[in-house]
Protein backbone atom coordinates (compact mmCIF):
# COMPACT_ATOMS: atom_id res chain seq x y z
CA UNK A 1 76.97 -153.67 -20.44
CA UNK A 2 77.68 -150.04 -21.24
CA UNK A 3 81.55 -149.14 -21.82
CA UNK A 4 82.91 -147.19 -19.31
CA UNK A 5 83.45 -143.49 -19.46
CA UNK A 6 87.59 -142.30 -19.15
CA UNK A 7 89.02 -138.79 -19.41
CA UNK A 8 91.38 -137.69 -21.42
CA UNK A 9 93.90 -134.84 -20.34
CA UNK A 10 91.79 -132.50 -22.59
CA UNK A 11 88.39 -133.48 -20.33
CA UNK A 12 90.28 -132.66 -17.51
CA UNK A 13 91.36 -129.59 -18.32
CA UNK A 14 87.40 -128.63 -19.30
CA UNK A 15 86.11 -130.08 -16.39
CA UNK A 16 89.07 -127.05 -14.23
CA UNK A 17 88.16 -124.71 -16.64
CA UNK A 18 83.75 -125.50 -15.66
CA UNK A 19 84.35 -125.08 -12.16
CA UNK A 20 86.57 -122.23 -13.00
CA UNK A 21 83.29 -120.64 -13.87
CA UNK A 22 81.05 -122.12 -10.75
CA UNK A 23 79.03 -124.40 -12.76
CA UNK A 24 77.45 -126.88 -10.70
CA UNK A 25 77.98 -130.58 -10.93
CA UNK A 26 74.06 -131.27 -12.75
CA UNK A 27 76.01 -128.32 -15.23
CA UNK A 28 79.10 -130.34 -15.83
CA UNK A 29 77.63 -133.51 -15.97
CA UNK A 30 75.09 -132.41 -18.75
CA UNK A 31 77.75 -130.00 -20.37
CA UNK A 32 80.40 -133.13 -20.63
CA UNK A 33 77.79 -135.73 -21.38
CA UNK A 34 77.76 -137.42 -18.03
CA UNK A 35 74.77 -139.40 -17.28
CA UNK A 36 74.66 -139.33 -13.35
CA UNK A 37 76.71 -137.91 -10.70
CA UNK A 38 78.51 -141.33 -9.32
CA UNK A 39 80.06 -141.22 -12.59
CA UNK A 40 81.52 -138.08 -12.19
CA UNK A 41 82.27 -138.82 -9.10
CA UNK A 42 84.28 -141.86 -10.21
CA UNK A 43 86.17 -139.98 -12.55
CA UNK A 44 87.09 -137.26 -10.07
CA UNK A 45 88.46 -139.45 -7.87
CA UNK A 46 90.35 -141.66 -10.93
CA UNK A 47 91.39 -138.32 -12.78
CA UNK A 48 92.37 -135.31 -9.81
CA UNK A 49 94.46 -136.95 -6.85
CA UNK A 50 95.29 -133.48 -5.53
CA UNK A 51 91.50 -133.42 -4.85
CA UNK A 52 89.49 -136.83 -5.16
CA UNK A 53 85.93 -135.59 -4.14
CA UNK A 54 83.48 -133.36 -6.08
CA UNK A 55 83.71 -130.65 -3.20
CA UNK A 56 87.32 -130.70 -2.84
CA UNK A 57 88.06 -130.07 -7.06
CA UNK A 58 85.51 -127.44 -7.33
CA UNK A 59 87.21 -125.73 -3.89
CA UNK A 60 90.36 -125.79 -5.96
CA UNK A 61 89.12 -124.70 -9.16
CA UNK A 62 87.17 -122.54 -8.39
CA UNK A 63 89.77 -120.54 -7.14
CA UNK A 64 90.80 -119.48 -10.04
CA UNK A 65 87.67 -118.12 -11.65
CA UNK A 66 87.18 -116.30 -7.94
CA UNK A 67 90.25 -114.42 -8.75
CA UNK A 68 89.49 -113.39 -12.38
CA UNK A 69 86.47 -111.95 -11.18
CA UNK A 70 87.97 -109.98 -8.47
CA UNK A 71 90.73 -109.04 -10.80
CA UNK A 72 87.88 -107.84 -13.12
CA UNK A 73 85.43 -106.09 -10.19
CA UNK A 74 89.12 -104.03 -9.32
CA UNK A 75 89.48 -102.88 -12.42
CA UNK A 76 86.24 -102.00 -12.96
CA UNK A 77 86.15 -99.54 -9.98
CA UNK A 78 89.54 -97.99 -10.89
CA UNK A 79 87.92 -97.21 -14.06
CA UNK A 80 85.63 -95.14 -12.71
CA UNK A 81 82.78 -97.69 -12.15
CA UNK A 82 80.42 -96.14 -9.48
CA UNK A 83 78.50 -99.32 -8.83
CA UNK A 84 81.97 -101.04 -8.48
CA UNK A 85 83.21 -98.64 -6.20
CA UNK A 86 80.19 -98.86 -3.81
CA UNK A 87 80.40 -102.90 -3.77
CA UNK A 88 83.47 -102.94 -2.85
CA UNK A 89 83.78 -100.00 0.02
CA UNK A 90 81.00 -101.77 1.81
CA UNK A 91 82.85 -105.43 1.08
CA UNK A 92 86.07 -104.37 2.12
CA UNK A 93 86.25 -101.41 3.84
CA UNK A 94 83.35 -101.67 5.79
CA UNK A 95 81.56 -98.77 4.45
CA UNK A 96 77.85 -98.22 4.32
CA UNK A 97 75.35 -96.39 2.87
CA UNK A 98 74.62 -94.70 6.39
CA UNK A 99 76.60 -91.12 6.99
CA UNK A 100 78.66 -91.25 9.44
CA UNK A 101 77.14 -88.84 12.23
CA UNK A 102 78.13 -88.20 16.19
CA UNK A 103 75.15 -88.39 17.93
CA UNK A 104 74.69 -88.36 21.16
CA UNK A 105 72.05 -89.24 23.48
CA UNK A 106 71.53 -87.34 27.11
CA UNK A 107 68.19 -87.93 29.38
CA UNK A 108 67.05 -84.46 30.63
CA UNK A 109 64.41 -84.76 32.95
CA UNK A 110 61.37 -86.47 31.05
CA UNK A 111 62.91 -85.55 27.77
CA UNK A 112 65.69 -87.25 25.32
CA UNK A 113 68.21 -84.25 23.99
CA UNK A 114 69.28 -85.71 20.95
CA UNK A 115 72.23 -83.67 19.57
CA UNK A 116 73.52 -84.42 16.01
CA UNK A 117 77.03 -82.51 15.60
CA UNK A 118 77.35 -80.15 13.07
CA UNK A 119 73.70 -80.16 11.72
CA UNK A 120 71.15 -76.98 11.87
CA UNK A 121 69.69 -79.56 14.51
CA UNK A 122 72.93 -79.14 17.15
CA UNK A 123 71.72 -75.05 16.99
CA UNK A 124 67.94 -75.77 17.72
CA UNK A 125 68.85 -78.23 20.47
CA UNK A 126 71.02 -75.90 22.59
CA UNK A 127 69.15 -73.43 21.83
């Protein structure tokens, strides 16, 4: 009968810091020799009472690895990084890639008036 995997404090601590990083459980179990799931399971549930299921450890580890990489995605913007800046106007501030135009839309008979404020369009419309 094989002997039965236990972690020490120092495999607990790698198994935060992998889901820290969003590896997946196949990743953990093949990164701390695990054979199957079930056993990681098992040790979970033995080793993390604050969360004793696979989904409920890698919610709270996670965490932290969420907030390093928003930490990092800040200060990459702030730094002057275009791409950055984009992602996160359109994440957070609702931004898009669409000017922001008044238009409105009047029926005139058989026709559509489309008028686009401020545009050489607005002068052709009215007149």
């Amino acid at each position: 009968m094989p002997k039965a995997i236990e972690w020490t404090a120092r495999d607990v601590e790698q198994f935060k810091k992998l889901c820290g990083i969003f590896c997946t459980k196949k990743e953990v179990c093949a990164i701390m020799e695990i054979a199957d799931h079930r056993t990681l399971d098992r040790l979970i549930a033995k080793n993390i009472p604050d969360a004793p299921t696979w989904d409920e450890a890698f919610a709270l580890f996670s965490g932290v690895g969420k907030a390093s990489l928003r930490r990092r995605q800040f200060e990459a913007a702030m730094d002057g990084n275009t791409a950055m800046l984009i992602f996160l106007g359109k994440n957070y501030l609702g931004q898009t890639d669409q000017g922001q135009r008044a238009e409105e839309a009047k029926p005139t008979g058989n026709r559509l008036a489309v008028m686009i404020e401020g545009s050489k369009f607005s002068k052709a419309a009215n007149g």
